[in-house]
Protein backbone atom coordinates (compact mmCIF):
# COMPACT_ATOMS: atom_id res chain seq x y z
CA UNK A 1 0.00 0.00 0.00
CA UNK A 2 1.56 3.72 -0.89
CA UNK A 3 0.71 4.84 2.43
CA UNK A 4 2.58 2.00 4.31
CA UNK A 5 5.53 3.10 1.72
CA UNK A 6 5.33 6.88 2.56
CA UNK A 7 5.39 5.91 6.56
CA UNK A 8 7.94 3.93 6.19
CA UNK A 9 9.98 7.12 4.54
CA UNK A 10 8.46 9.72 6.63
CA UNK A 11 9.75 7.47 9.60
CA UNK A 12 13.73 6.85 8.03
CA UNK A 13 13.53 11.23 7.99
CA UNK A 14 12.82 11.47 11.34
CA UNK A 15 8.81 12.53 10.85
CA UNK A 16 6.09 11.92 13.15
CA UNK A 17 4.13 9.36 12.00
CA UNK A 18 1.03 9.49 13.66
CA UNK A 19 -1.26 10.59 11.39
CA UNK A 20 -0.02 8.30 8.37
CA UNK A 21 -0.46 5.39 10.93
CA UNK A 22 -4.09 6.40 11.23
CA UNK A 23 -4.57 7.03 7.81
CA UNK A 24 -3.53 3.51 6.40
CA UNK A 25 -5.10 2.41 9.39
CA UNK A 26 -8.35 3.83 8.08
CA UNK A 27 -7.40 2.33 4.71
CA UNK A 28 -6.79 -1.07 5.36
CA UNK A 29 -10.12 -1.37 7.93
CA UNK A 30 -11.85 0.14 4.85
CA UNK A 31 -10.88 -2.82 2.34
CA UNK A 32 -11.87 -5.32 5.06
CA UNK A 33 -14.87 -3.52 4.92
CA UNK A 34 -15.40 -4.45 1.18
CA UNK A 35 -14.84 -0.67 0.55
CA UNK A 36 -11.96 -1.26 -2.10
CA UNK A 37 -13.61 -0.31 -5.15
CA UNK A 38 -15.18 2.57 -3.56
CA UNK A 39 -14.04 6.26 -3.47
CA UNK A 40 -12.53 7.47 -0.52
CA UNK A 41 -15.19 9.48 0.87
CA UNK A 42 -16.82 6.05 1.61
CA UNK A 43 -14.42 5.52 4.49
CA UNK A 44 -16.37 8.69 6.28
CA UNK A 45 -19.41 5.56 7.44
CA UNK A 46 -16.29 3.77 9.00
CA UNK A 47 -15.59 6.93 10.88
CA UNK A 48 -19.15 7.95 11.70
CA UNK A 49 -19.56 4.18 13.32
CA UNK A 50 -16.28 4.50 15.37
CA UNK A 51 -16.55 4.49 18.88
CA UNK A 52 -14.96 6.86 21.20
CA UNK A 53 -12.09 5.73 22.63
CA UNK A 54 -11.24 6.93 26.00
């Protein structure tokens, strides 16, 4: 996956990776999902269904 690619990169410069994390994070739960042909604004239900962590 790009993302894993670009965190892997960010991470050998010395960037925080937080957000990537999250964001391939979002990715990959989205493809389990059966969200892979989708766009990406699909991945918004997977956020609206998330629950608060504490």
């Amino acid at each position: 996956m790009f993302v894993d690619g670009l965190g892997d990169t960010a991470a050998d410069s010395g960037v925080d990776t937080g957000i990537l994390t999250a964001h391939a994070d979002l990715y990959r739960r989205g493809v389990a999902a059966g969200f892979g042909a989708d766009s990406s604004s699909r991945l918004v239900s997977l956020l609206q269904g998330a629950a608060p962590t504490a």
